[in-house]
PDB file of N, CA and C in Angstrom:
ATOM      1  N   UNK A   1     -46.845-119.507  38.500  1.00  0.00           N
ATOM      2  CA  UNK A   1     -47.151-118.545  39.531  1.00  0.00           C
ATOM      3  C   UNK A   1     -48.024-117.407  39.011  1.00  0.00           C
ATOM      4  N   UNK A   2     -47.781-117.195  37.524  1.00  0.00           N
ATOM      5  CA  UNK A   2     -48.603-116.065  37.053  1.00  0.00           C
ATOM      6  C   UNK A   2     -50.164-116.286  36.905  1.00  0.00           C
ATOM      7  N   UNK A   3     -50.231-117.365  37.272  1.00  0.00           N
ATOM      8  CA  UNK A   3     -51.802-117.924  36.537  1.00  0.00           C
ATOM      9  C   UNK A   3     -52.448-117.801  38.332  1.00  0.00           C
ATOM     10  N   UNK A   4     -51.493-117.876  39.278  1.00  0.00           N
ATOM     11  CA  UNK A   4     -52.014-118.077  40.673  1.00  0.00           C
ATOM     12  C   UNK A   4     -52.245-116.700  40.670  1.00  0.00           C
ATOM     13  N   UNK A   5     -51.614-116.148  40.412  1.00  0.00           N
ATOM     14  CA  UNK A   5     -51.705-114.413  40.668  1.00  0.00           C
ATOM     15  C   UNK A   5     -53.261-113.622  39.851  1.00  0.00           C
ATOM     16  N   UNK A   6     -53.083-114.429  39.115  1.00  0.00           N
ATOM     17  CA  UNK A   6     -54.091-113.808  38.058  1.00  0.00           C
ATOM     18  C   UNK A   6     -55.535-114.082  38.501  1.00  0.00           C
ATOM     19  N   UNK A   7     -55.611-115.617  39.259  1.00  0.00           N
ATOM     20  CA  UNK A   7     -56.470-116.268  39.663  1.00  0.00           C
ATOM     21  C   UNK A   7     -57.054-115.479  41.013  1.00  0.00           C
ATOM     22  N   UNK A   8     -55.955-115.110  42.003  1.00  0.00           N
ATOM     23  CA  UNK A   8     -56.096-114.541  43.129  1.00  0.00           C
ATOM     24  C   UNK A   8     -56.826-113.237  42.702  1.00  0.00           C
ATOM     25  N   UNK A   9     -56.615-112.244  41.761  1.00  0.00           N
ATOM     26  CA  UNK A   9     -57.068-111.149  41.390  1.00  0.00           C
ATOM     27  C   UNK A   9     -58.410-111.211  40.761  1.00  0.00           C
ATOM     28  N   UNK A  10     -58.848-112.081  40.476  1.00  0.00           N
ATOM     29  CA  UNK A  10     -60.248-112.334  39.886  1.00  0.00           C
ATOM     30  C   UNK A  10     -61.399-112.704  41.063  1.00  0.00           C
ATOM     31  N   UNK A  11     -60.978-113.766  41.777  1.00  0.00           N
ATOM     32  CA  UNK A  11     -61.264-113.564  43.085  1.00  0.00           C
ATOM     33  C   UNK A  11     -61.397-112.657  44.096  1.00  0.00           C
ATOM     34  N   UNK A  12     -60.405-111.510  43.579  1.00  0.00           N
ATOM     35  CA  UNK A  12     -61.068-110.370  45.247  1.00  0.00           C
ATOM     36  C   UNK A  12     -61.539-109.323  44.223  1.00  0.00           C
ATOM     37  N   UNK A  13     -61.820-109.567  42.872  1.00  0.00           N
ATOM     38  CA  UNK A  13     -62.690-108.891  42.148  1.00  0.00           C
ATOM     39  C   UNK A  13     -64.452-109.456  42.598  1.00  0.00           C
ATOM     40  N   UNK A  14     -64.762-110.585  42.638  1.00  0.00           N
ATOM     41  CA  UNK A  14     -66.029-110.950  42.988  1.00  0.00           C
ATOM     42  C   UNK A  14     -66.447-111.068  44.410  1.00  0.00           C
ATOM     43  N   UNK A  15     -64.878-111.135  45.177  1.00  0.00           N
ATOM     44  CA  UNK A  15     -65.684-110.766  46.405  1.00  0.00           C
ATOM     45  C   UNK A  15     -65.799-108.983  46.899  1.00  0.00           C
ATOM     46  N   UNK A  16     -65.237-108.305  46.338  1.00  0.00           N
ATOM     47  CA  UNK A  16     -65.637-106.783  46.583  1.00  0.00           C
ATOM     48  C   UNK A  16     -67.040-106.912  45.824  1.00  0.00           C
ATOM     49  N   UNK A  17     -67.026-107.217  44.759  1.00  0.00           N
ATOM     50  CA  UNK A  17     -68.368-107.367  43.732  1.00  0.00           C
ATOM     51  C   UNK A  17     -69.793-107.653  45.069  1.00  0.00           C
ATOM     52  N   UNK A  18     -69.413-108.804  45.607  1.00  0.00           N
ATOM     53  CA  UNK A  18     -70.661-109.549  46.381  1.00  0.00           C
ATOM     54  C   UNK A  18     -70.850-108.799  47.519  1.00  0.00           C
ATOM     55  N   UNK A  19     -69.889-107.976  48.197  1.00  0.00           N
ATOM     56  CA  UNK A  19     -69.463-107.260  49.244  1.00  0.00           C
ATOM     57  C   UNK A  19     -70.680-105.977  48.932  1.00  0.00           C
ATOM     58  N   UNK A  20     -70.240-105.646  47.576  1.00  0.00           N
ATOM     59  CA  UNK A  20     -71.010-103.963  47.591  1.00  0.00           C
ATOM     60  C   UNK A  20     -72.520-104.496  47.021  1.00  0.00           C
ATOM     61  N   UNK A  21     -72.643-105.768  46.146  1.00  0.00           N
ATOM     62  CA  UNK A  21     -73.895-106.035  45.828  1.00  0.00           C
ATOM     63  C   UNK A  21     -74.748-106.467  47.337  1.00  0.00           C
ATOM     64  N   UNK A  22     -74.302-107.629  47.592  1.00  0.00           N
ATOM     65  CA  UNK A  22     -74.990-108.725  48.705  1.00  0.00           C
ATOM     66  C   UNK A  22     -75.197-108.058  50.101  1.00  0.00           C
ATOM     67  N   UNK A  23     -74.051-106.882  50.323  1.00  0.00           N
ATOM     68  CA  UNK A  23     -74.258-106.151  51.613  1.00  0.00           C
ATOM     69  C   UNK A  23     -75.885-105.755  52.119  1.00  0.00           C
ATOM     70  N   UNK A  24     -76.133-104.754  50.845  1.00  0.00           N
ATOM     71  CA  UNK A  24     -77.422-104.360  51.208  1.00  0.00           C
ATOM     72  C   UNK A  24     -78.649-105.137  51.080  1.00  0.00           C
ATOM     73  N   UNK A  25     -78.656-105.969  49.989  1.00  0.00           N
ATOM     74  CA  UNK A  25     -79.866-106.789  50.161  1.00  0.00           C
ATOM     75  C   UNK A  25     -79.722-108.459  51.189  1.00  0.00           C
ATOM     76  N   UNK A  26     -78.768-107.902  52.310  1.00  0.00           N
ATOM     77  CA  UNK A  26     -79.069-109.156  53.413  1.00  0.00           C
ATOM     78  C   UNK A  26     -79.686-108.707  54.285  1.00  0.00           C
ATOM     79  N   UNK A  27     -80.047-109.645  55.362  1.00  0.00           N
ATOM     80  CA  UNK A  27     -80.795-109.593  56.329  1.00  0.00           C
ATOM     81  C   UNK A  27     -80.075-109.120  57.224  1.00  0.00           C
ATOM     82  N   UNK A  28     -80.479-107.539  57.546  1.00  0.00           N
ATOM     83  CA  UNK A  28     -79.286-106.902  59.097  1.00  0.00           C
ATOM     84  C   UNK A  28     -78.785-107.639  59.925  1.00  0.00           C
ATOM     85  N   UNK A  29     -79.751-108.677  60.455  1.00  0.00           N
ATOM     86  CA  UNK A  29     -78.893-109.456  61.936  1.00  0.00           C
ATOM     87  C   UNK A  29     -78.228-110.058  61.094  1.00  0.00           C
ATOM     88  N   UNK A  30     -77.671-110.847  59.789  1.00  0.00           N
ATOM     89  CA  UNK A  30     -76.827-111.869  59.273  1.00  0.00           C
ATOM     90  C   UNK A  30     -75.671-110.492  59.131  1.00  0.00           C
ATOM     91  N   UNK A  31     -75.820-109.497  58.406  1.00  0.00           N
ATOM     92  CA  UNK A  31     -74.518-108.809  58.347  1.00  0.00           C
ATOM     93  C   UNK A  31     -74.162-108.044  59.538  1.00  0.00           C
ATOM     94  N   UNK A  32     -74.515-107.478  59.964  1.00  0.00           N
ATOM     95  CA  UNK A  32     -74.722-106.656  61.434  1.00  0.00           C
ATOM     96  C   UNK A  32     -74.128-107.416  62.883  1.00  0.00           C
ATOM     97  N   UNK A  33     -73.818-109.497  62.470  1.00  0.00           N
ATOM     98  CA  UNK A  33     -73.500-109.771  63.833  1.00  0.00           C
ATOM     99  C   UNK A  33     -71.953-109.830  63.414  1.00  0.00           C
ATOM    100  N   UNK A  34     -71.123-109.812  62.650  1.00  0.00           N
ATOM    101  CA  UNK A  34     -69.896-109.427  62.447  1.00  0.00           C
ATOM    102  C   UNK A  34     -69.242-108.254  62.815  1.00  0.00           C
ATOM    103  N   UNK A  35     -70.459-107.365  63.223  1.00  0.00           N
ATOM    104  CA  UNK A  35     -69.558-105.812  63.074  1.00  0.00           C
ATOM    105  C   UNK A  35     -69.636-105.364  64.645  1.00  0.00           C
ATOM    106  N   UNK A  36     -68.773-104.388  65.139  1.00  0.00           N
ATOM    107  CA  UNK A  36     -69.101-103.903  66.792  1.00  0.00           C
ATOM    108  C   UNK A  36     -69.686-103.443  67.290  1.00  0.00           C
ATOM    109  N   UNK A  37     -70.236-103.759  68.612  1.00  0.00           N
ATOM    110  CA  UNK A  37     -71.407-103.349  69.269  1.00  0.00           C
ATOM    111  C   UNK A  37     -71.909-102.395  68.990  1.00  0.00           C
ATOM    112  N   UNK A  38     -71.015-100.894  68.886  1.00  0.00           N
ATOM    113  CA  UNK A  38     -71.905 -99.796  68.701  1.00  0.00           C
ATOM    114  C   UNK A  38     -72.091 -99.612  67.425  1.00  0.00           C
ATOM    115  N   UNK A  39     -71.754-100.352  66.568  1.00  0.00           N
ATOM    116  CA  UNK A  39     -72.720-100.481  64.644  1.00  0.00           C
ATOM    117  C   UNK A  39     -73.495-101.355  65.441  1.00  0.00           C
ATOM    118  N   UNK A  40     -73.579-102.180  65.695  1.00  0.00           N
ATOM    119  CA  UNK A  40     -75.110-103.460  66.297  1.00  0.00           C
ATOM    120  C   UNK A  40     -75.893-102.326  66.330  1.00  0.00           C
ATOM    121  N   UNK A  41     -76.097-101.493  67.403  1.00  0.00           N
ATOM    122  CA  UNK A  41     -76.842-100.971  68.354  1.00  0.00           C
ATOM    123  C   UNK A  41     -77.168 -99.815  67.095  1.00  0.00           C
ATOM    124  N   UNK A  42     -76.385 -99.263  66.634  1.00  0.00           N
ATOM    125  CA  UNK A  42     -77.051 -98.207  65.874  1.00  0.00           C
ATOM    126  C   UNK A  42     -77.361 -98.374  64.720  1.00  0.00           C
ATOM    127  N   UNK A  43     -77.541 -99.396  64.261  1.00  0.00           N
ATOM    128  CA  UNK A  43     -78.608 -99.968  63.104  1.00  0.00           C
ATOM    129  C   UNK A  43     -79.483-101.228  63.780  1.00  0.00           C
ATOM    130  N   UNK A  44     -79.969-101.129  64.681  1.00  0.00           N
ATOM    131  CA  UNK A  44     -80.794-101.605  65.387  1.00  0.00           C
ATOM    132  C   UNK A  44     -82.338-101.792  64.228  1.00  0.00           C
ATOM    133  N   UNK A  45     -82.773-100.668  64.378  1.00  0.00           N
ATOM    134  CA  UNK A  45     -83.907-100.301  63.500  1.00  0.00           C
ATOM    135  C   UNK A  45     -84.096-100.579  62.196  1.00  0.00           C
ATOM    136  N   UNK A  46     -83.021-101.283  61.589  1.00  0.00           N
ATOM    137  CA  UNK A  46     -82.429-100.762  59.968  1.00  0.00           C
ATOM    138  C   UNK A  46     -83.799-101.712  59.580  1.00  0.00           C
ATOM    139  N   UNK A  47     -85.109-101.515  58.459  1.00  0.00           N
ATOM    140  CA  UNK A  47     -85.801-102.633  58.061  1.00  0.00           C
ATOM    141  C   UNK A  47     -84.954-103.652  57.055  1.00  0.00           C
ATOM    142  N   UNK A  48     -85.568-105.051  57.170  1.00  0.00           N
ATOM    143  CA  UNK A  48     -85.176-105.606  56.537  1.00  0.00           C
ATOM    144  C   UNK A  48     -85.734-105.888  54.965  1.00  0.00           C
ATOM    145  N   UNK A  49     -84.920-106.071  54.063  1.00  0.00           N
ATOM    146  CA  UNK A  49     -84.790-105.822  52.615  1.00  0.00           C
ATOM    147  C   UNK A  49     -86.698-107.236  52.308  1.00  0.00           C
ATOM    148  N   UNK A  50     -86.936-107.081  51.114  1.00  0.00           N
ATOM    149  CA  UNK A  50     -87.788-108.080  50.813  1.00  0.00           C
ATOM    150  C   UNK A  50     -87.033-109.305  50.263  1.00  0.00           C
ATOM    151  N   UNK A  51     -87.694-110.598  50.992  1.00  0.00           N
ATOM    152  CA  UNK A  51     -87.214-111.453  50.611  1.00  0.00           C
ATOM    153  C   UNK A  51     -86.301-112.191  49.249  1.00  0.00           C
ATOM    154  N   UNK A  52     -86.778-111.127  48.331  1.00  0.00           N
ATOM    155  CA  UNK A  52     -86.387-111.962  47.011  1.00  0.00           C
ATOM    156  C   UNK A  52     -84.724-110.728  47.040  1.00  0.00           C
ATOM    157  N   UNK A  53     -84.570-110.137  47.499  1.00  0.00           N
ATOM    158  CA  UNK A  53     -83.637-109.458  47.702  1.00  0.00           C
ATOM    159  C   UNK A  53     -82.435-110.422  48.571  1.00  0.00           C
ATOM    160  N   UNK A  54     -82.844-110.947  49.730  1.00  0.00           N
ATOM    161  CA  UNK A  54     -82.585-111.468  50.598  1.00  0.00           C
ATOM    162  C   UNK A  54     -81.851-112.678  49.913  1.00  0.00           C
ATOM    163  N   UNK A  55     -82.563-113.549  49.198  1.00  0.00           N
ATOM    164  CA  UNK A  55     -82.383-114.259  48.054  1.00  0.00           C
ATOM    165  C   UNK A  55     -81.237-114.597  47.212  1.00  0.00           C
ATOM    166  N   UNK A  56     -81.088-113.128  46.691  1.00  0.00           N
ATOM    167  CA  UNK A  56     -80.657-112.776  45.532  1.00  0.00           C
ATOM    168  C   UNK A  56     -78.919-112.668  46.359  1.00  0.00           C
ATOM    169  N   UNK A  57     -78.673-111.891  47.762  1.00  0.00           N
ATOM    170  CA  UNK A  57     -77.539-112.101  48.441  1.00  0.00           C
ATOM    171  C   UNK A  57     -76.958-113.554  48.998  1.00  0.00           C
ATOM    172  N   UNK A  58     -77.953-114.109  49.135  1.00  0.00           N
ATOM    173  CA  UNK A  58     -77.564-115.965  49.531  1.00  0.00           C
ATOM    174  C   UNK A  58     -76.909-116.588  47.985  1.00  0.00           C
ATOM    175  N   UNK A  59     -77.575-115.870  47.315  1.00  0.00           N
ATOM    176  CA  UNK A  59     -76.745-116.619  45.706  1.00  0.00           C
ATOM    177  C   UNK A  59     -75.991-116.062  45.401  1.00  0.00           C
ATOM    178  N   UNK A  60     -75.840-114.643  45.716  1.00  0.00           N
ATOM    179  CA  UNK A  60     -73.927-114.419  45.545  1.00  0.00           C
ATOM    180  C   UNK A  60     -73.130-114.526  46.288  1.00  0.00           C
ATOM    181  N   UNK A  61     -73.318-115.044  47.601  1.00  0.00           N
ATOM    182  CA  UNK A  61     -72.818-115.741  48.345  1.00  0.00           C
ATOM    183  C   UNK A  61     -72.318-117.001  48.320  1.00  0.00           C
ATOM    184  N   UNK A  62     -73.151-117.465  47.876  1.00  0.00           N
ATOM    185  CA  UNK A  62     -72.727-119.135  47.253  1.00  0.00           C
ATOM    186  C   UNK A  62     -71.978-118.920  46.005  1.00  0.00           C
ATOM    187  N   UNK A  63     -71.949-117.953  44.956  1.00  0.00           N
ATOM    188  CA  UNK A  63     -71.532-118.013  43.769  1.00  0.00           C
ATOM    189  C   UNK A  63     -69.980-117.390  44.665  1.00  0.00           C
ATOM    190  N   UNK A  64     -69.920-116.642  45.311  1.00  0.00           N
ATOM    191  CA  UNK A  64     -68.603-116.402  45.821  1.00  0.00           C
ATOM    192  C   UNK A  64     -67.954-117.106  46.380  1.00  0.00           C
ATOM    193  N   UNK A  65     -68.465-118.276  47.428  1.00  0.00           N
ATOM    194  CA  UNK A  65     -67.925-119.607  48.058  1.00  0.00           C
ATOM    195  C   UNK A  65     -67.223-120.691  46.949  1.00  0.00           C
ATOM    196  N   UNK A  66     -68.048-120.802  46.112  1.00  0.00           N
ATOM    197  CA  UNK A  66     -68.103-121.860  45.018  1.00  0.00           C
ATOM    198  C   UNK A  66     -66.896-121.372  44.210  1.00  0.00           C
ATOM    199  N   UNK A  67     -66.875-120.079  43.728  1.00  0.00           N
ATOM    200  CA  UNK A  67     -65.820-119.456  42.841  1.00  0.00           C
ATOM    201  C   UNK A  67     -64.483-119.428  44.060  1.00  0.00           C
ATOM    202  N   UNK A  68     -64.079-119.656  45.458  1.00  0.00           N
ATOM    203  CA  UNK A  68     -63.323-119.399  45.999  1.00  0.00           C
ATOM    204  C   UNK A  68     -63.029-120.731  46.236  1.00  0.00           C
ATOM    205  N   UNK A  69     -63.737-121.864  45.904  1.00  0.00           N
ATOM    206  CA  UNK A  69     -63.397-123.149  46.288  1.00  0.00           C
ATOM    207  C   UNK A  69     -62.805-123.390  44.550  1.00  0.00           C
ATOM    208  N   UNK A  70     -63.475-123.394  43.631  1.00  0.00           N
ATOM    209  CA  UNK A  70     -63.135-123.303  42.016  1.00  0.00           C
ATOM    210  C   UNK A  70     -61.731-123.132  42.047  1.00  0.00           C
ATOM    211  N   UNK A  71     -61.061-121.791  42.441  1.00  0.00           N
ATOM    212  CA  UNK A  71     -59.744-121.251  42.442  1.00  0.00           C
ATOM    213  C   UNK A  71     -58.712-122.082  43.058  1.00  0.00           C
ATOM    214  N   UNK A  72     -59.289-122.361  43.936  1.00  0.00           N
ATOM    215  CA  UNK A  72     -58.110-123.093  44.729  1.00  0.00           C
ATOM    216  C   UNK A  72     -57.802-124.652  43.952  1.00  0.00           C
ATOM    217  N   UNK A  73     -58.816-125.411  43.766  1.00  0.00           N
ATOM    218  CA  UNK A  73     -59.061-126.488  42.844  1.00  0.00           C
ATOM    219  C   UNK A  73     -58.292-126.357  41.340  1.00  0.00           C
ATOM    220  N   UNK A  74     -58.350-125.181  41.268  1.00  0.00           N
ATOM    221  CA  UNK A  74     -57.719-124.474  39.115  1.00  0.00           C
ATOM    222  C   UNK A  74     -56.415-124.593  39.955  1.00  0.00           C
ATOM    223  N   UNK A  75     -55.760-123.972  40.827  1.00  0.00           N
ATOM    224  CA  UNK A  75     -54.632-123.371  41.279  1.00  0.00           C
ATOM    225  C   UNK A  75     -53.854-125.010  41.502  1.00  0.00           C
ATOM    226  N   UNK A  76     -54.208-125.910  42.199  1.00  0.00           N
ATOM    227  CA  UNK A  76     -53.734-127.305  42.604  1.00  0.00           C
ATOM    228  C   UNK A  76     -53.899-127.959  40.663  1.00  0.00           C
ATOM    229  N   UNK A  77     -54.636-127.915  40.243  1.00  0.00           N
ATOM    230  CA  UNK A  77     -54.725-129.141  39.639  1.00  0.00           C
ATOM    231  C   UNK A  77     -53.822-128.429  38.399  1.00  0.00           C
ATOM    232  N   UNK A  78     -53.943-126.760  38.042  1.00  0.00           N
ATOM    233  CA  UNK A  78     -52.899-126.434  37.137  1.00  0.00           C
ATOM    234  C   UNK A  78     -51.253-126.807  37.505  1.00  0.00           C
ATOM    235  N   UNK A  79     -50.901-126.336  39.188  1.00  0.00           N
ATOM    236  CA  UNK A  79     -49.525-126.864  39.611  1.00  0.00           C
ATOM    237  C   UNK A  79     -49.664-128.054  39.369  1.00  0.00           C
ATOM    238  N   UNK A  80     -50.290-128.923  39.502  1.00  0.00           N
ATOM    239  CA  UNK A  80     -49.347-130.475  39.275  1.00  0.00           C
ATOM    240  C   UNK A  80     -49.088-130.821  38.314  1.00  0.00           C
ATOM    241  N   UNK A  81     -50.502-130.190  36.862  1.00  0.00           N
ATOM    242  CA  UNK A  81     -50.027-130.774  35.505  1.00  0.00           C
ATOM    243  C   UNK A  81     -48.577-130.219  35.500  1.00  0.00           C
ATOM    244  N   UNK A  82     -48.504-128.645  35.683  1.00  0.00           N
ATOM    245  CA  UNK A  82     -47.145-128.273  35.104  1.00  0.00           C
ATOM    246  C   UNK A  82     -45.888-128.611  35.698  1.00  0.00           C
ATOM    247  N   UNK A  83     -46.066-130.136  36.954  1.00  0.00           N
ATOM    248  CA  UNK A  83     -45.037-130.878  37.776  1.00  0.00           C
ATOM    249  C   UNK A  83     -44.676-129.747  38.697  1.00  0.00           C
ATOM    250  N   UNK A  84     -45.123-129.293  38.948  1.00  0.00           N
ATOM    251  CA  UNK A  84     -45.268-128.706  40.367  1.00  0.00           C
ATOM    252  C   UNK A  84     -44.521-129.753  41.578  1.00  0.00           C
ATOM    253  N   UNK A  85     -43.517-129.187  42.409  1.00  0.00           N
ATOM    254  CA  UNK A  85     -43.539-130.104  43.927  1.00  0.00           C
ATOM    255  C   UNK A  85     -44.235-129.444  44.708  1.00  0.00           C
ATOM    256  N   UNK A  86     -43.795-130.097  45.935  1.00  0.00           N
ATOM    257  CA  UNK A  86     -44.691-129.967  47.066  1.00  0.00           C
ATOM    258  C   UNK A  86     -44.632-128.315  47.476  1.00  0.00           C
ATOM    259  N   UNK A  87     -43.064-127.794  47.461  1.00  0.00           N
ATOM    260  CA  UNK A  87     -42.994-126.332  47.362  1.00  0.00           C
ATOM    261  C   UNK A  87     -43.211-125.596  46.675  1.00  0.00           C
ATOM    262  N   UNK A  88     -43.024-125.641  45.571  1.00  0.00           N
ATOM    263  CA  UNK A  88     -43.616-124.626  44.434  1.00  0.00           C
ATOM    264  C   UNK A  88     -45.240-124.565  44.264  1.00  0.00           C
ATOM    265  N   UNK A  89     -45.757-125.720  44.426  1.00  0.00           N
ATOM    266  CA  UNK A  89     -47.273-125.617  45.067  1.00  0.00           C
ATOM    267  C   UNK A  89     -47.945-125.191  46.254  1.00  0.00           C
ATOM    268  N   UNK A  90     -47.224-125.273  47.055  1.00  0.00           N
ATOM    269  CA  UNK A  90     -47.494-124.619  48.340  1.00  0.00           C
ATOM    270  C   UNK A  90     -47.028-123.012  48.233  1.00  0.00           C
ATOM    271  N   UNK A  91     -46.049-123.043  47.304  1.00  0.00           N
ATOM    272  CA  UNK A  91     -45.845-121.203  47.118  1.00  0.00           C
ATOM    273  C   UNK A  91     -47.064-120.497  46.192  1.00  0.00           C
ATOM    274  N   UNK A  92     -48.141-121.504  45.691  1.00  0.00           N
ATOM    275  CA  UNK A  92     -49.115-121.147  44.824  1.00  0.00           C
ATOM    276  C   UNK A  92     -50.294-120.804  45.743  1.00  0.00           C
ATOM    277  N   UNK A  93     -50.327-121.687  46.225  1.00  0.00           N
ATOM    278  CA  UNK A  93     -51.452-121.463  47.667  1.00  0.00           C
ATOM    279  C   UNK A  93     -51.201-119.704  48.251  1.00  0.00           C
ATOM    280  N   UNK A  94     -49.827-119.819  48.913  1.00  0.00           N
ATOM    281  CA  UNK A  94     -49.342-119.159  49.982  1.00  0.00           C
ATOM    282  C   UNK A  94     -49.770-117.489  49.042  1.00  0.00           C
ATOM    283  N   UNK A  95     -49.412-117.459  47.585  1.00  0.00           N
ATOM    284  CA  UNK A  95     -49.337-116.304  46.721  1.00  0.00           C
ATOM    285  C   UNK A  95     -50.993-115.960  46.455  1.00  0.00           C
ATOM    286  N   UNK A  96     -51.760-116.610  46.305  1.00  0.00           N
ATOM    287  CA  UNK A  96     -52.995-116.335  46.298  1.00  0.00           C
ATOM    288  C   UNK A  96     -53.861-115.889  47.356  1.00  0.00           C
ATOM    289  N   UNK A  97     -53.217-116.280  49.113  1.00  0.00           N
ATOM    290  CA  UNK A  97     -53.941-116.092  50.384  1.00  0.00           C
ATOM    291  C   UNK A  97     -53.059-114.789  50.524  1.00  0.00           C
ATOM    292  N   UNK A  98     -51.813-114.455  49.681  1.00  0.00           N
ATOM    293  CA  UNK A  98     -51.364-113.261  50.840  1.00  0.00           C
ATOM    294  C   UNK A  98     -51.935-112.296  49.548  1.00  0.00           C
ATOM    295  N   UNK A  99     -52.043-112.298  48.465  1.00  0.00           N
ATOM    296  CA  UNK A  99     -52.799-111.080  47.618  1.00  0.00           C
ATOM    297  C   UNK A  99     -54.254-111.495  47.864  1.00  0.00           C
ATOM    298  N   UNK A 100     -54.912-112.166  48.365  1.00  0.00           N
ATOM    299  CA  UNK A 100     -56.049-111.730  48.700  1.00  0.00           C
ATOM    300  C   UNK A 100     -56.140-111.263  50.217  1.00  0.00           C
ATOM    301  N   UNK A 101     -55.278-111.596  50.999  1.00  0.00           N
ATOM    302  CA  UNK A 101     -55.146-110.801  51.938  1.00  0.00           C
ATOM    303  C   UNK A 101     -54.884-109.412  52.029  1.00  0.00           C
ATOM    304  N   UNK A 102     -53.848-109.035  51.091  1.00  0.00           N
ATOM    305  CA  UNK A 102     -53.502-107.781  50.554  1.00  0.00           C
ATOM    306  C   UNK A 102     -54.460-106.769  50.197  1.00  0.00           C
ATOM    307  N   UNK A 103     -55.642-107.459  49.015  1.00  0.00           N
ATOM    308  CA  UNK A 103     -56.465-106.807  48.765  1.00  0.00           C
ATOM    309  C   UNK A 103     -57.417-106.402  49.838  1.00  0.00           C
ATOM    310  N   UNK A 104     -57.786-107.382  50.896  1.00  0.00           N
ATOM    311  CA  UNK A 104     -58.915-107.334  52.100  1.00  0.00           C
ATOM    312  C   UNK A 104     -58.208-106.150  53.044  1.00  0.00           C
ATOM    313  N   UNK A 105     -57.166-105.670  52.900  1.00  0.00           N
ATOM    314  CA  UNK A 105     -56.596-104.770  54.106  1.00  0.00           C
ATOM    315  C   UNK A 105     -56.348-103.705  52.917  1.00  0.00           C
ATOM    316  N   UNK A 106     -56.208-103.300  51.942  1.00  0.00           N
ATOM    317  CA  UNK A 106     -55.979-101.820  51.172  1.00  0.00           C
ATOM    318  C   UNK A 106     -57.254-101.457  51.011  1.00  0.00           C
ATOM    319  N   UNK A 107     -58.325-102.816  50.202  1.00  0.00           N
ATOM    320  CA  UNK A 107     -59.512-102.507  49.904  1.00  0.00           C
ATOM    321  C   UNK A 107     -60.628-102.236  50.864  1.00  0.00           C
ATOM    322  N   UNK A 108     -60.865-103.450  51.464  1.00  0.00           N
ATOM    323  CA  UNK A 108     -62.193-103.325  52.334  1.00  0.00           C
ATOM    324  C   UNK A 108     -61.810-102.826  53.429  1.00  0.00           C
ATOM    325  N   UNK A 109     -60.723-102.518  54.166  1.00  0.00           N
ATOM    326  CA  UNK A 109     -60.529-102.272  55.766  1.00  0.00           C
ATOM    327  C   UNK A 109     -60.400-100.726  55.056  1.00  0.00           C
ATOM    328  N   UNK A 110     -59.389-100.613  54.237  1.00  0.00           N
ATOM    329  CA  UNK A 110     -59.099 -98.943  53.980  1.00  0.00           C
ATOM    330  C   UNK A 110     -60.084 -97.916  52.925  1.00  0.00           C
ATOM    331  N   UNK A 111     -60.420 -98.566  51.842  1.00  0.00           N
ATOM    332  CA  UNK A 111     -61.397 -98.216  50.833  1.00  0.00           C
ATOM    333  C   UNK A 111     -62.353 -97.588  51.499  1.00  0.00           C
ATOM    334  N   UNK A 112     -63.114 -98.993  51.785  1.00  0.00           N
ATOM    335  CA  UNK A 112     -64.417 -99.305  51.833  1.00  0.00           C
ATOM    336  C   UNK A 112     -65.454 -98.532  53.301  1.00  0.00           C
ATOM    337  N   UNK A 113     -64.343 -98.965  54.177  1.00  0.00           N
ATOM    338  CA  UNK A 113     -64.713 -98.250  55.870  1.00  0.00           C
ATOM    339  C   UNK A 113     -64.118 -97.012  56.269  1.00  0.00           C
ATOM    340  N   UNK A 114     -63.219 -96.787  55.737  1.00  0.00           N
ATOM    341  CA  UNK A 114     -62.456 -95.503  55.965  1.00  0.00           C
ATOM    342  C   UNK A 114     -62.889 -94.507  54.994  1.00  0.00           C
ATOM    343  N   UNK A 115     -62.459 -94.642  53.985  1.00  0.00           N
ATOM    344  CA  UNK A 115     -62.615 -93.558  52.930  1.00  0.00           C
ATOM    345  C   UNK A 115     -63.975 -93.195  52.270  1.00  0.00           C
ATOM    346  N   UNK A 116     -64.642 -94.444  51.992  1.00  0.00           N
ATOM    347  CA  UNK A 116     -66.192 -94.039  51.628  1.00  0.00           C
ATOM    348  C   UNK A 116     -66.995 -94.428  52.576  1.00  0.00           C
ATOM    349  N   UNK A 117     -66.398 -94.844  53.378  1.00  0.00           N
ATOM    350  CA  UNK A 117     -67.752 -94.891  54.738  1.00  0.00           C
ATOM    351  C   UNK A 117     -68.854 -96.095  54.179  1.00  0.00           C
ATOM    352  N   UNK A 118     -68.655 -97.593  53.785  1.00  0.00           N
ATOM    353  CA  UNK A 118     -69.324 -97.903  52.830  1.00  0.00           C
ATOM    354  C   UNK A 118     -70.492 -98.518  54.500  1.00  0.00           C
ATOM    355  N   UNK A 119     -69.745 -98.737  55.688  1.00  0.00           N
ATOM    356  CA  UNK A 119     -70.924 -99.571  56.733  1.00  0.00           C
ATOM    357  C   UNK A 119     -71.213 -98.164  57.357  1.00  0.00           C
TER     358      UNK A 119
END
C-alpha cells in the first residue's frame, strides 16, 4: 500500500507541474472550454501563445497521460507480484484515486483558484 501511496503522490506532483507549466502555453479555446461562461467571455480576447509553445503543452500533456497510465500499470503489476487478491488490489486502486482526488480538491480547487487566483 505504501508504494501505491507513494506512487499516487508523484503523480499529482506532475500533474500540478503540467497544470502551472501547460496552462499558459495552450491554446485559449482548448483550456478556456472547461471553465464557466463568464471566464469564456472574459478572456475572449486572450492572444494565442506561438505554436512551438502550443507544442511544448501537447507534450506535457501526453507525458502526464502516459505517466498516469504508467502508475496504474506499476500499481497492478507490483500488487500481484506481492500476491495481492482481488481486494487488497482493488484497495490499491481505490488509495491512489482518493489521494489524488484529495490532492485535486486542497490543491487545484483551493490553492490554485482561490488563494492565488492562478485562472
Amino acid at each position: 500500500m505504501m508504494k501505491a501511496a507513494i506512487i499516487a503522490l508523484i503523480l499529482c506532483i506532475i500533474e500540478i507541474s503540467v497544470i502551472v507549466i501547460a496552462s499558459p502555453m495552450a491554446k485559449p479555446s482548448v483550456v478556456l472550454r472547461f471553465l464557466p461562461k463568464d471566464v469564456q467571455e472574459a478572456a475572449k480576447g486572450h492572444p494565442e501563445p506561438p505554436k512551438h509553445k502550443q507544442m511544448i503543452a501537447h507534450i506535457l500533456l501526453a507525458f502526464f497521460l502516459l505517466s498516469i497510465l504508467g502508475g496504474i500499470v506499476y500499481i497492478g503489476i507490483d500488487g500481484a507480484k506481492s500476491g495481492c487478491g482481488f481486494r487488497r488490489l482493488t484497495g490499491r486502486f481505490i488509495l491512489m484515486l482518493y489521494i489524488m482526488k484529495a490532492f485535486d480538491i486542497i490543491v487545484q480547487d483551493q490553492w490554485l483558484v482561490m488563494t492565488v487566483g492562478f485562472l
